[in-house]
C-alpha atoms as a PDB file:
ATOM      1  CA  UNK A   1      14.442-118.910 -99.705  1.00  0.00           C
ATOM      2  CA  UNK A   2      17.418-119.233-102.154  1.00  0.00           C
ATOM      3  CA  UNK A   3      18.630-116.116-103.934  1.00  0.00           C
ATOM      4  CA  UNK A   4      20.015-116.807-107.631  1.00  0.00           C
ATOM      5  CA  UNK A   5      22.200-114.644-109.740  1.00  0.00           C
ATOM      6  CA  UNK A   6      21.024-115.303-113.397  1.00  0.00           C
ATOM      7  CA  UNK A   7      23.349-112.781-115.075  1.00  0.00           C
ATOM      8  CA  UNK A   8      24.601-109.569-115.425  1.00  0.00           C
ATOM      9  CA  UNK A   9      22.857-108.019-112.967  1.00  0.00           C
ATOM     10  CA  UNK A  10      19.682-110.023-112.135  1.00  0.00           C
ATOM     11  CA  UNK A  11      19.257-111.756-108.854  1.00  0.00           C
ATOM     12  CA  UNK A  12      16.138-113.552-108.353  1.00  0.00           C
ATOM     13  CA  UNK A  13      14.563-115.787-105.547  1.00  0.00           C
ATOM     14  CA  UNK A  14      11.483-117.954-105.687  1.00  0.00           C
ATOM     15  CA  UNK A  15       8.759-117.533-102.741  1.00  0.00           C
ATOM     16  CA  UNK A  16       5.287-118.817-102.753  1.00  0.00           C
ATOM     17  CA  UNK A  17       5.473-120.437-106.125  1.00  0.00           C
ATOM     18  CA  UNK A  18       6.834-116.984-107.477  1.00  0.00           C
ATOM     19  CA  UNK A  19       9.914-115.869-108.656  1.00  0.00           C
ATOM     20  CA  UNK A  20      10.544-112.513-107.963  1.00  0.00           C
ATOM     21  CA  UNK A  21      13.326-110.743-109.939  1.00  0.00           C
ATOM     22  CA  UNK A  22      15.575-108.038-109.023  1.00  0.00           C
ATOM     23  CA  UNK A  23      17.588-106.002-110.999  1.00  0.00           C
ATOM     24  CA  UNK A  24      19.737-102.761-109.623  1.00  0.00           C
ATOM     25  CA  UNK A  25      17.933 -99.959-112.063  1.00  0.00           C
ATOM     26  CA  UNK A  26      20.828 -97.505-110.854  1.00  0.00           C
ATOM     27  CA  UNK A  27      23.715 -99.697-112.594  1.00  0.00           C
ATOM     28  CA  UNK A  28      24.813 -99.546-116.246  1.00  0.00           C
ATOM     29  CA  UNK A  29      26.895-102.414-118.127  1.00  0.00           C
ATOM     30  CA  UNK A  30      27.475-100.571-120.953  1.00  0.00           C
ATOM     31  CA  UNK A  31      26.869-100.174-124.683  1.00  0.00           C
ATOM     32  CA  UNK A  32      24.469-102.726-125.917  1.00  0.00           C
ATOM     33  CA  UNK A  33      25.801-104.239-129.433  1.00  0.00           C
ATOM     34  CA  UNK A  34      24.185-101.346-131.668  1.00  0.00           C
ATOM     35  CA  UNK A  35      25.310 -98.706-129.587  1.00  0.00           C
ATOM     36  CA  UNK A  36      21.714 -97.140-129.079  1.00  0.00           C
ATOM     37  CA  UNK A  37      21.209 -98.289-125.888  1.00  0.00           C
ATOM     38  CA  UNK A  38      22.698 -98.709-122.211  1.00  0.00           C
ATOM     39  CA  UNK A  39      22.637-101.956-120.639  1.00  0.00           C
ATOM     40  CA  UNK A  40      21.066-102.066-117.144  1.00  0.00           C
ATOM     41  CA  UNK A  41      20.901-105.641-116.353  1.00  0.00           C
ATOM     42  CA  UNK A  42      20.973-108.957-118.933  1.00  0.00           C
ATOM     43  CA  UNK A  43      20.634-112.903-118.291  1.00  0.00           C
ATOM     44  CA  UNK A  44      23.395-113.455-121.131  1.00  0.00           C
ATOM     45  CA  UNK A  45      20.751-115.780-123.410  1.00  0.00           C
ATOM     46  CA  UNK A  46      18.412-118.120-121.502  1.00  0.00           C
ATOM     47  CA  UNK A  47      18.923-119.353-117.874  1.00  0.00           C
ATOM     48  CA  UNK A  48      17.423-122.265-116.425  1.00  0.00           C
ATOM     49  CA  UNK A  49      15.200-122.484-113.157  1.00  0.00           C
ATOM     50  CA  UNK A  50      14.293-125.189-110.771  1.00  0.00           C
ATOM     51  CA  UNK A  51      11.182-124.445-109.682  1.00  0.00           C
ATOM     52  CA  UNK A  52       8.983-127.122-107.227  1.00  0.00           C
ATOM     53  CA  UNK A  53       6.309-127.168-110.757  1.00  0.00           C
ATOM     54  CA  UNK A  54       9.411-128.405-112.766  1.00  0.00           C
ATOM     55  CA  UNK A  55      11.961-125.978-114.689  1.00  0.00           C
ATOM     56  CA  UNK A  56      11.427-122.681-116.141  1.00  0.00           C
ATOM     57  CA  UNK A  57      13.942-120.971-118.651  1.00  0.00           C
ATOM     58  CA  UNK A  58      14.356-117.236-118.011  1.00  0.00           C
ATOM     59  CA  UNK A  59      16.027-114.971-120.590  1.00  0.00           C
ATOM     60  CA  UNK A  60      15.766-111.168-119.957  1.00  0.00           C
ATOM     61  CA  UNK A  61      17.395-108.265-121.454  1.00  0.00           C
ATOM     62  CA  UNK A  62      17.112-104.602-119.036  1.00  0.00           C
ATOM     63  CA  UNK A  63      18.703-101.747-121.348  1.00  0.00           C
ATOM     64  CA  UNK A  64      17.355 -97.600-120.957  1.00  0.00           C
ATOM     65  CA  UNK A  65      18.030 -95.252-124.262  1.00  0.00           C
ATOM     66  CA  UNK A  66      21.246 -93.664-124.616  1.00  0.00           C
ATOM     67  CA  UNK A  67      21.415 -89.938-124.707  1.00  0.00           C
ATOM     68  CA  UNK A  68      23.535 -88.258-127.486  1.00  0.00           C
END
């Protein structure tokens, strides 16, 4: 089992034909470009993955509502 870091916060790993993402729901990257929100965890755009089936892109955005 290989563990891949796919951004800002996202680690994933690929078991049993699944991959199985992680992302630390505690941490905050900041402002997203608007300023509405709070960045929790991004892949920066797509990311490619190898997987056994062929390759897989993966692009994921993790952001929580800012409070005023």
């Amino acid at each position: 089992m290989t563990t891949l870091t796919l951004g800002q916060n996202v680690q994933a790993e690929l078991k049993d034909g699944k991959l199985i993402i992680t992302i630390d729901t505690t941490q905050e990257l900041g402002s997203s470009r608007s300023g509405k929100s709070l960045m929790v965890a991004t892949t920066g755009g797509n990311q490619k993955v190898t997987t056994p089936e062929g390759t897989i892109s993966i692009g994921l955005n993790a952001y929580k509502p800012r409070r005023f």
